[in-house]
C-alpha atoms as a PDB file:
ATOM      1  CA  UNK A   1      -8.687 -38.292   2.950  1.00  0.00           C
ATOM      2  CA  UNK A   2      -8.977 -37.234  -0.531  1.00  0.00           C
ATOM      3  CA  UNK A   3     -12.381 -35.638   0.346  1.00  0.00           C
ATOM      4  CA  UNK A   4     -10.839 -33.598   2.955  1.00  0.00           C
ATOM      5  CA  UNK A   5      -8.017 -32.220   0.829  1.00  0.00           C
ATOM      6  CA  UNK A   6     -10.976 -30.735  -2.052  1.00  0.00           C
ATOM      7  CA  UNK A   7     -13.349 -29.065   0.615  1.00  0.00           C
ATOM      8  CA  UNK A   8     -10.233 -27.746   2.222  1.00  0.00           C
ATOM      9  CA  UNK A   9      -8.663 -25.892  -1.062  1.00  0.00           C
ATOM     10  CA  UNK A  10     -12.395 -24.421  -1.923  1.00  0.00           C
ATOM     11  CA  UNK A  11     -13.084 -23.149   1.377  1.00  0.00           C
ATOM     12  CA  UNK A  12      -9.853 -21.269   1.678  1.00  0.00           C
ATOM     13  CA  UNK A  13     -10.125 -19.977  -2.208  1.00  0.00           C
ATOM     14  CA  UNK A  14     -13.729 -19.096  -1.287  1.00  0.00           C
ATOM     15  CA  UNK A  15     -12.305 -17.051   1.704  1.00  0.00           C
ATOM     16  CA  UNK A  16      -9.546 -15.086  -0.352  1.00  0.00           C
ATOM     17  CA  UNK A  17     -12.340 -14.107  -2.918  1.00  0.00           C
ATOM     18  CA  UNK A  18     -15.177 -12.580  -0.073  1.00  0.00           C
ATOM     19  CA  UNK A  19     -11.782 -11.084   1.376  1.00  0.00           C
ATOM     20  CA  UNK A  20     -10.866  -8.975  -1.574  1.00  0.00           C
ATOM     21  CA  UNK A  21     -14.420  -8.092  -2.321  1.00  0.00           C
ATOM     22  CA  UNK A  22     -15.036  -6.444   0.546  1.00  0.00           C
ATOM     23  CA  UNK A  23     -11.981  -4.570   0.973  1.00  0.00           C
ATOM     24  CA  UNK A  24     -12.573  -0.938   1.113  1.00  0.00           C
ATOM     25  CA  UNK A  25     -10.139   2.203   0.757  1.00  0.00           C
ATOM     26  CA  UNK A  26     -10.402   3.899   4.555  1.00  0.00           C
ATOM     27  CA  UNK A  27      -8.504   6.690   3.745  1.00  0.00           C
ATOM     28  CA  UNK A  28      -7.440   9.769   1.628  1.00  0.00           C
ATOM     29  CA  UNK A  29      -6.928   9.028  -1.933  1.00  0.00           C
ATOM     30  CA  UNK A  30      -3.774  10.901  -2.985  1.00  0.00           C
ATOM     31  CA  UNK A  31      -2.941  11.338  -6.805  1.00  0.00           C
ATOM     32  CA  UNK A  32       0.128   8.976  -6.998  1.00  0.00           C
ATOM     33  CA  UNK A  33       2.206  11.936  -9.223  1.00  0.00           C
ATOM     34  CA  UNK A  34       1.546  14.004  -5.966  1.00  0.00           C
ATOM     35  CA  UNK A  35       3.073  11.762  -3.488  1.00  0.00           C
ATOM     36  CA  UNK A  36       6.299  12.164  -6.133  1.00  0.00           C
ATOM     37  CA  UNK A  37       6.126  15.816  -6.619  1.00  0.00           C
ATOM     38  CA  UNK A  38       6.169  15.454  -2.360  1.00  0.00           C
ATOM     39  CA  UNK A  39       9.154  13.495  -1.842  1.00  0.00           C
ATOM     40  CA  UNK A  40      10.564  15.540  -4.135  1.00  0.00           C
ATOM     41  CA  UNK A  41      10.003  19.012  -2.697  1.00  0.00           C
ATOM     42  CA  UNK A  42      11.296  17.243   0.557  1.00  0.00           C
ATOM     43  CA  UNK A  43      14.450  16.345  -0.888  1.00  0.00           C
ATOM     44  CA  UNK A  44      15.223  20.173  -1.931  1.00  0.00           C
ATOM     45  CA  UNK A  45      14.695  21.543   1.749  1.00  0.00           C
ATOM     46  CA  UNK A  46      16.482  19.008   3.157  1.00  0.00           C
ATOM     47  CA  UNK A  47      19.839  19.868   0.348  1.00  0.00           C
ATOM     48  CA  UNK A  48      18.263  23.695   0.919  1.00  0.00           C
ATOM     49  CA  UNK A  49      18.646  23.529   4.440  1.00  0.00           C
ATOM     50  CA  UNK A  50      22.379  21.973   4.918  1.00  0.00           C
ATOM     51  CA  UNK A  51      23.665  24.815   3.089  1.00  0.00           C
ATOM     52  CA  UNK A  52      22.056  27.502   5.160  1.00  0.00           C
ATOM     53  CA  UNK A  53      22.750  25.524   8.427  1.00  0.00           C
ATOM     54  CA  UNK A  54      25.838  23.114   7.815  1.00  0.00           C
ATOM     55  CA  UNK A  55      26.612  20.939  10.359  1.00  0.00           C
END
């Protein structure tokens, strides 16, 4: 049983490791101070727009 328990942990640590090496990034790569500068743009048309067209 102990046996079982050490080739068990190693084979699943081994698995995490060959995981994360071959992770790739699949998609745009976007400046994070961008992504900021976004949301906050949003956040003025939004406040923008309920005083032009209140509710």
């Amino acid at each position: 049983m102990a046996s079982d328990r050490k080739s068990e942990g190693f084979q699943s640590g081994a698995g995490l490791i060959r995981y994360f090496e071959e992770e790739e990034i699949k998609g745009p790569a976007l400046d994070p101070k961008l992504v900021v500068y976004m949301g906050i743009a949003v956040a003025v048309i939004v406040e923008i727009a309920k005083i032009f067209w209140p509710p």
